[in-house]
PDB file of N, CA and C in Angstrom:
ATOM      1  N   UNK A   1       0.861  -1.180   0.000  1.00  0.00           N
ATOM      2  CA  UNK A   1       0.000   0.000   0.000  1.00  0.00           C
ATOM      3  C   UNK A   1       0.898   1.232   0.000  1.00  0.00           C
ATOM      4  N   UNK A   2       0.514   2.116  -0.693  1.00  0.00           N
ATOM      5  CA  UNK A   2       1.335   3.061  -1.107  1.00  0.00           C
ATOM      6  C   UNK A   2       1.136   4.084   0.312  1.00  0.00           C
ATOM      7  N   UNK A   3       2.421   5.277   0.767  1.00  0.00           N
ATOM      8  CA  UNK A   3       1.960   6.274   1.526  1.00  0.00           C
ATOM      9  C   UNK A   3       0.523   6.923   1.685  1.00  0.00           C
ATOM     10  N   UNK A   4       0.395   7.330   0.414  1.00  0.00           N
ATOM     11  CA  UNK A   4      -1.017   8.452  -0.060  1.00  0.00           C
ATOM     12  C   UNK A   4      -2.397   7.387   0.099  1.00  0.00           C
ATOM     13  N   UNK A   5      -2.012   6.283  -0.445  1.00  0.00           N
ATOM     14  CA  UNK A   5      -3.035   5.695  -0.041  1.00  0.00           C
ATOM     15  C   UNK A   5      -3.522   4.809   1.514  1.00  0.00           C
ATOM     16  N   UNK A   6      -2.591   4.674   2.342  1.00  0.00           N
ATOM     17  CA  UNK A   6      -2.436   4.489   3.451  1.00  0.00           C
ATOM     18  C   UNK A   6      -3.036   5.710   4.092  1.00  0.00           C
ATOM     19  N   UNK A   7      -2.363   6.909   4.103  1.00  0.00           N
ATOM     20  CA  UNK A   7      -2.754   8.527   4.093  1.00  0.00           C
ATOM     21  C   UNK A   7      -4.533   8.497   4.102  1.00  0.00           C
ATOM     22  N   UNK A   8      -4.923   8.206   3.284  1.00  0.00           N
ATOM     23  CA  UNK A   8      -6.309   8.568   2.967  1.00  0.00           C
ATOM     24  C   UNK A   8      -7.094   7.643   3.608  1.00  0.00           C
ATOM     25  N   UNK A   9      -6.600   5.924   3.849  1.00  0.00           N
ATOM     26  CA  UNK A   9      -7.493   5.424   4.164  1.00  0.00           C
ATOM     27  C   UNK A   9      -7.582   5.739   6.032  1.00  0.00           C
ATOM     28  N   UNK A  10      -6.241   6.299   6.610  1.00  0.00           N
ATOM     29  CA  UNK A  10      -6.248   6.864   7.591  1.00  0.00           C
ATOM     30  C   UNK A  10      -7.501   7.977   8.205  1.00  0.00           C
ATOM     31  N   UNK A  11      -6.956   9.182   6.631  1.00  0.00           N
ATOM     32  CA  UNK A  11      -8.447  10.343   6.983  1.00  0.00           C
ATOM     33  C   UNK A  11      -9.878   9.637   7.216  1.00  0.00           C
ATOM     34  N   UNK A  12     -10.311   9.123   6.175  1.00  0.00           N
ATOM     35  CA  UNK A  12     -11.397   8.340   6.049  1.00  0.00           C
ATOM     36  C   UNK A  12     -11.819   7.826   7.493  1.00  0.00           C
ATOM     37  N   UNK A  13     -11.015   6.962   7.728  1.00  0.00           N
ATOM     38  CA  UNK A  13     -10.880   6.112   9.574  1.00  0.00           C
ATOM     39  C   UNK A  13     -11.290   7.269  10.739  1.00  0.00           C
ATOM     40  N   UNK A  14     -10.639   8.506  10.147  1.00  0.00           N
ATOM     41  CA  UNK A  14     -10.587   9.461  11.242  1.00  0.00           C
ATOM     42  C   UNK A  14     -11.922  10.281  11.114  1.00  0.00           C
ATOM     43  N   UNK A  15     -12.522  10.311  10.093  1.00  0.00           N
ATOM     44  CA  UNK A  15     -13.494  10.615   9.802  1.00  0.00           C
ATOM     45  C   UNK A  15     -14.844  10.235  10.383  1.00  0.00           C
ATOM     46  N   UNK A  16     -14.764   9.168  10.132  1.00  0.00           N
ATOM     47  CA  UNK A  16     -15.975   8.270  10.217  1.00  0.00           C
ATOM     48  C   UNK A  16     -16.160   8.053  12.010  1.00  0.00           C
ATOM     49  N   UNK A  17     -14.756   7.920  12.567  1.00  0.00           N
ATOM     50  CA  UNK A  17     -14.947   8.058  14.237  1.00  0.00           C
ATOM     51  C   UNK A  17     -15.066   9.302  14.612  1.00  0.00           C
ATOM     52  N   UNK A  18     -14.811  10.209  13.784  1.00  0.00           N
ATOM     53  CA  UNK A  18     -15.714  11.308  14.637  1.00  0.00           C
ATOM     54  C   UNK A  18     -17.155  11.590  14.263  1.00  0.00           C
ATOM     55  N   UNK A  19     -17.479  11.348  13.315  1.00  0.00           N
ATOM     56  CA  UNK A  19     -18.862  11.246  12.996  1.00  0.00           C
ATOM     57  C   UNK A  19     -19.942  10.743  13.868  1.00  0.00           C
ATOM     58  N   UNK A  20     -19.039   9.382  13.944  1.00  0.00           N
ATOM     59  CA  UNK A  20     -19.803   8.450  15.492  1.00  0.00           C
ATOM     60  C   UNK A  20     -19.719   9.354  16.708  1.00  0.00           C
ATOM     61  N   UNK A  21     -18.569   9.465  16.578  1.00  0.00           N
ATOM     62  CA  UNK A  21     -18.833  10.418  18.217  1.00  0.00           C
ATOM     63  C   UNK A  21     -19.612  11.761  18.381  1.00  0.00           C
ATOM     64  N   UNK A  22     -20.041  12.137  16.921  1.00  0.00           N
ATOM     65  CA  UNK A  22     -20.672  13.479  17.549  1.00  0.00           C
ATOM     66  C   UNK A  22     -22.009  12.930  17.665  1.00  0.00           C
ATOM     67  N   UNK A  23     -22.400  11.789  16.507  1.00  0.00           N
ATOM     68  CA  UNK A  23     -23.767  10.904  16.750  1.00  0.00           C
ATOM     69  C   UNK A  23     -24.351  10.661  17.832  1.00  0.00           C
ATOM     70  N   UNK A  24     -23.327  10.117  18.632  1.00  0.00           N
ATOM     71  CA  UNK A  24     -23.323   9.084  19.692  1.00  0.00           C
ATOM     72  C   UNK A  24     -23.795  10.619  20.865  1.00  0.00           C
ATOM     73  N   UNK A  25     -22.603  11.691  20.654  1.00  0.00           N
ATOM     74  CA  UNK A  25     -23.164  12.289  21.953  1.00  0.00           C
ATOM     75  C   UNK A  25     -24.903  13.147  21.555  1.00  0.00           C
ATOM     76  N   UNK A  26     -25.070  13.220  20.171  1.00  0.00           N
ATOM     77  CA  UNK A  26     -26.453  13.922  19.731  1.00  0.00           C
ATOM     78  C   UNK A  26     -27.084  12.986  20.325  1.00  0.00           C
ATOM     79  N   UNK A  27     -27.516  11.990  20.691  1.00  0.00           N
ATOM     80  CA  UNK A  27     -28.006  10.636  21.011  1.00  0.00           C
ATOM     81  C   UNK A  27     -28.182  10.765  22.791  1.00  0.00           C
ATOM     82  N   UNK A  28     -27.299  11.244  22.972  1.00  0.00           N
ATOM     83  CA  UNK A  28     -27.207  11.000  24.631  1.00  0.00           C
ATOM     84  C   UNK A  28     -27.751  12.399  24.950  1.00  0.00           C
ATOM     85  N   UNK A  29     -27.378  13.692  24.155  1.00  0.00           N
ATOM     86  CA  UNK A  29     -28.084  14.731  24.611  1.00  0.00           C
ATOM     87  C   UNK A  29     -29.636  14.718  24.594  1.00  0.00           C
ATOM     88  N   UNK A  30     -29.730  14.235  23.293  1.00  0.00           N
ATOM     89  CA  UNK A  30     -31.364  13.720  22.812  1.00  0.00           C
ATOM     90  C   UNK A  30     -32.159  13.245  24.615  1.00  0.00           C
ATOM     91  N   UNK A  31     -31.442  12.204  24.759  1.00  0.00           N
ATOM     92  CA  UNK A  31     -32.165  11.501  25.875  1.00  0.00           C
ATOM     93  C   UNK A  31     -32.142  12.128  27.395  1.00  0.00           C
ATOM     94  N   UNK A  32     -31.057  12.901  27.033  1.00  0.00           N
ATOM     95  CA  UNK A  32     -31.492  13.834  28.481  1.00  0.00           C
ATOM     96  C   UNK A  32     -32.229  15.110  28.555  1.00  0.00           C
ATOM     97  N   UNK A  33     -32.862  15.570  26.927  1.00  0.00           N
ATOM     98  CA  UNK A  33     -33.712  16.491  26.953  1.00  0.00           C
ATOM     99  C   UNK A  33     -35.244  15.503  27.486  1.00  0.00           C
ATOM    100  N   UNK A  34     -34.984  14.447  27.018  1.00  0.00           N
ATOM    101  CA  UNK A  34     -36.184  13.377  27.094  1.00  0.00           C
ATOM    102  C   UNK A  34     -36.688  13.299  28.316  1.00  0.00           C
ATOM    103  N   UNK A  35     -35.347  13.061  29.385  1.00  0.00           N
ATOM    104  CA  UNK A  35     -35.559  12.965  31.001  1.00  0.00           C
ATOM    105  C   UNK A  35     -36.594  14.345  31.457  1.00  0.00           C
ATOM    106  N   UNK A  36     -36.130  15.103  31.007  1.00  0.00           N
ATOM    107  CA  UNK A  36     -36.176  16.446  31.689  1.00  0.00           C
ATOM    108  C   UNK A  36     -35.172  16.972  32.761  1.00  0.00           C
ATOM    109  N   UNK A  37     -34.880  18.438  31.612  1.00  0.00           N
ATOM    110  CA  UNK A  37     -34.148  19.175  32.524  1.00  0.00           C
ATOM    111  C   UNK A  37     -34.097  20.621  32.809  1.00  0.00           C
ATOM    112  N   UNK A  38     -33.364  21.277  33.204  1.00  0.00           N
ATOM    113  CA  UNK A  38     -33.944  22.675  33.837  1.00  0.00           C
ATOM    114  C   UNK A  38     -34.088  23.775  32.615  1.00  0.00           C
ATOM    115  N   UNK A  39     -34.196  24.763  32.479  1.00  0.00           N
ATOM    116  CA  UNK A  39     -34.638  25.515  30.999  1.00  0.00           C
ATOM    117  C   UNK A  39     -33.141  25.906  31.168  1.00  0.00           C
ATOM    118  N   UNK A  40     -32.349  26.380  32.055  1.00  0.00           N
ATOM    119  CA  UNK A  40     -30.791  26.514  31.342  1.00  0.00           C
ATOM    120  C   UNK A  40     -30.089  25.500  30.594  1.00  0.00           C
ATOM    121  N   UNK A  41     -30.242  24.488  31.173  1.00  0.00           N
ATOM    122  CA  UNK A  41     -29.726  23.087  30.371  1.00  0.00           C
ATOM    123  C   UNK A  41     -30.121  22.554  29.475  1.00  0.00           C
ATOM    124  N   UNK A  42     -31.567  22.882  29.409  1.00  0.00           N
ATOM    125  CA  UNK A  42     -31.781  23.081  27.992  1.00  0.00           C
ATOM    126  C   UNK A  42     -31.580  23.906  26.958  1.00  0.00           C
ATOM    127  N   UNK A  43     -31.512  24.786  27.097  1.00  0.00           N
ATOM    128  CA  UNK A  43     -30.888  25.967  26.212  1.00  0.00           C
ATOM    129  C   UNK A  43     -29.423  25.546  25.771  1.00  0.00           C
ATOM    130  N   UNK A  44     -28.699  25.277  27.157  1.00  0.00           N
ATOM    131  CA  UNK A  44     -27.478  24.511  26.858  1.00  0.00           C
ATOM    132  C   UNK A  44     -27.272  23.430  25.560  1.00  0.00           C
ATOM    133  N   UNK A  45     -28.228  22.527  26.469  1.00  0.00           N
ATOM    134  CA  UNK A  45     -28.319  21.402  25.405  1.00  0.00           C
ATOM    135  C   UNK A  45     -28.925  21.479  23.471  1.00  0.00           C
ATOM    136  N   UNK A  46     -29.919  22.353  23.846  1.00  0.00           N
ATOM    137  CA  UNK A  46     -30.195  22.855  22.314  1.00  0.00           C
ATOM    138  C   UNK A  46     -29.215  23.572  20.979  1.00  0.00           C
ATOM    139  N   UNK A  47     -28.321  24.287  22.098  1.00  0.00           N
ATOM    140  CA  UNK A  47     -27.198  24.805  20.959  1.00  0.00           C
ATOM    141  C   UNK A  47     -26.017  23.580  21.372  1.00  0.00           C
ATOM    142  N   UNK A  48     -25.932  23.093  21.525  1.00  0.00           N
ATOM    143  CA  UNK A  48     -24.805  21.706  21.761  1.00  0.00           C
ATOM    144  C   UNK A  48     -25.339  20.933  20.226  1.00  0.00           C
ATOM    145  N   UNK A  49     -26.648  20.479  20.674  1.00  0.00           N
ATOM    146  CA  UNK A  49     -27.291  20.096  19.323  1.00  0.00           C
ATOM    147  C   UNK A  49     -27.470  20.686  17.831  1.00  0.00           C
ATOM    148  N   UNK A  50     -27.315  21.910  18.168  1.00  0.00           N
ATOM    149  CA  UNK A  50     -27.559  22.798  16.624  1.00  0.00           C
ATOM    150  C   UNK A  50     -25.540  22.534  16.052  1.00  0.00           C
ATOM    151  N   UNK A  51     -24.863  22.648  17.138  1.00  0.00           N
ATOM    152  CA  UNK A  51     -23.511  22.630  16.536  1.00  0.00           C
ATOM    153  C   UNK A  51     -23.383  21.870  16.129  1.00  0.00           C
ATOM    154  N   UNK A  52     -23.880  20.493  16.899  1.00  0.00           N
ATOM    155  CA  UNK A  52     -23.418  18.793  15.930  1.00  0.00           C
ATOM    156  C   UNK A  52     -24.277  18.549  14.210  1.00  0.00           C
ATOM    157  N   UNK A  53     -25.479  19.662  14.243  1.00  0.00           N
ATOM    158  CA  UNK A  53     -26.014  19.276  13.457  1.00  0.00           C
ATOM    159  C   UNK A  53     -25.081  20.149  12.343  1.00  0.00           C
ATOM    160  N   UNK A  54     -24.893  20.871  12.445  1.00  0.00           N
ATOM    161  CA  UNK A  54     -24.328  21.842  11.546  1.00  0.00           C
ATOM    162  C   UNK A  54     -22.993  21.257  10.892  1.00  0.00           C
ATOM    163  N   UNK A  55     -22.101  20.747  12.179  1.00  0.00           N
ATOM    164  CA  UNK A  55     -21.134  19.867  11.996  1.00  0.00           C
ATOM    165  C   UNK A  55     -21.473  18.556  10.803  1.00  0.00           C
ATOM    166  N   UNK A  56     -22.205  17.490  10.931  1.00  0.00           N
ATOM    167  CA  UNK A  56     -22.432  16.665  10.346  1.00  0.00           C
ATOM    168  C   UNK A  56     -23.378  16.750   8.814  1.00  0.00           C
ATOM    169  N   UNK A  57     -23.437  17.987   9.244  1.00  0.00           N
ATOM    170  CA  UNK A  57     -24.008  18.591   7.460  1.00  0.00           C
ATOM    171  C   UNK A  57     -23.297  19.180   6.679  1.00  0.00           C
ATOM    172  N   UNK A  58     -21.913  19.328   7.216  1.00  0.00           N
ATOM    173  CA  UNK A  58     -20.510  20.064   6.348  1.00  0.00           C
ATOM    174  C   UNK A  58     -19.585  18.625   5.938  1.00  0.00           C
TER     175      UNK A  58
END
């Protein structure tokens, strides 16, 4: 396997685990708006969520 292509299949790898991880925490924020929580933490939590979404749409 060549550098560049080693290289890329690296980005790709690095890619895709952060993808999961911003998933994973949209997922966990999701469920603690679900619980219920105080209107600061939600506010909190709502722009936490608008960033991942914004993130995973670029």
């Amino acid at each position: 396997m060549s550098d560049s292509s080693y290289e890329e299949e690296e980005r790709e790898e690095g890619s895709m685990m952060f993808e999961y991880m911003l998933r994973s925490q949209q997922l966990l924020l999701e469920d603690l708006l679900k619980l219920g929580v105080s209107e600061e933490a939600r506010t909190k939590i709502e722009a936490q969520l608008e960033v991942i979404e914004e993130t995973l749409n670029n």
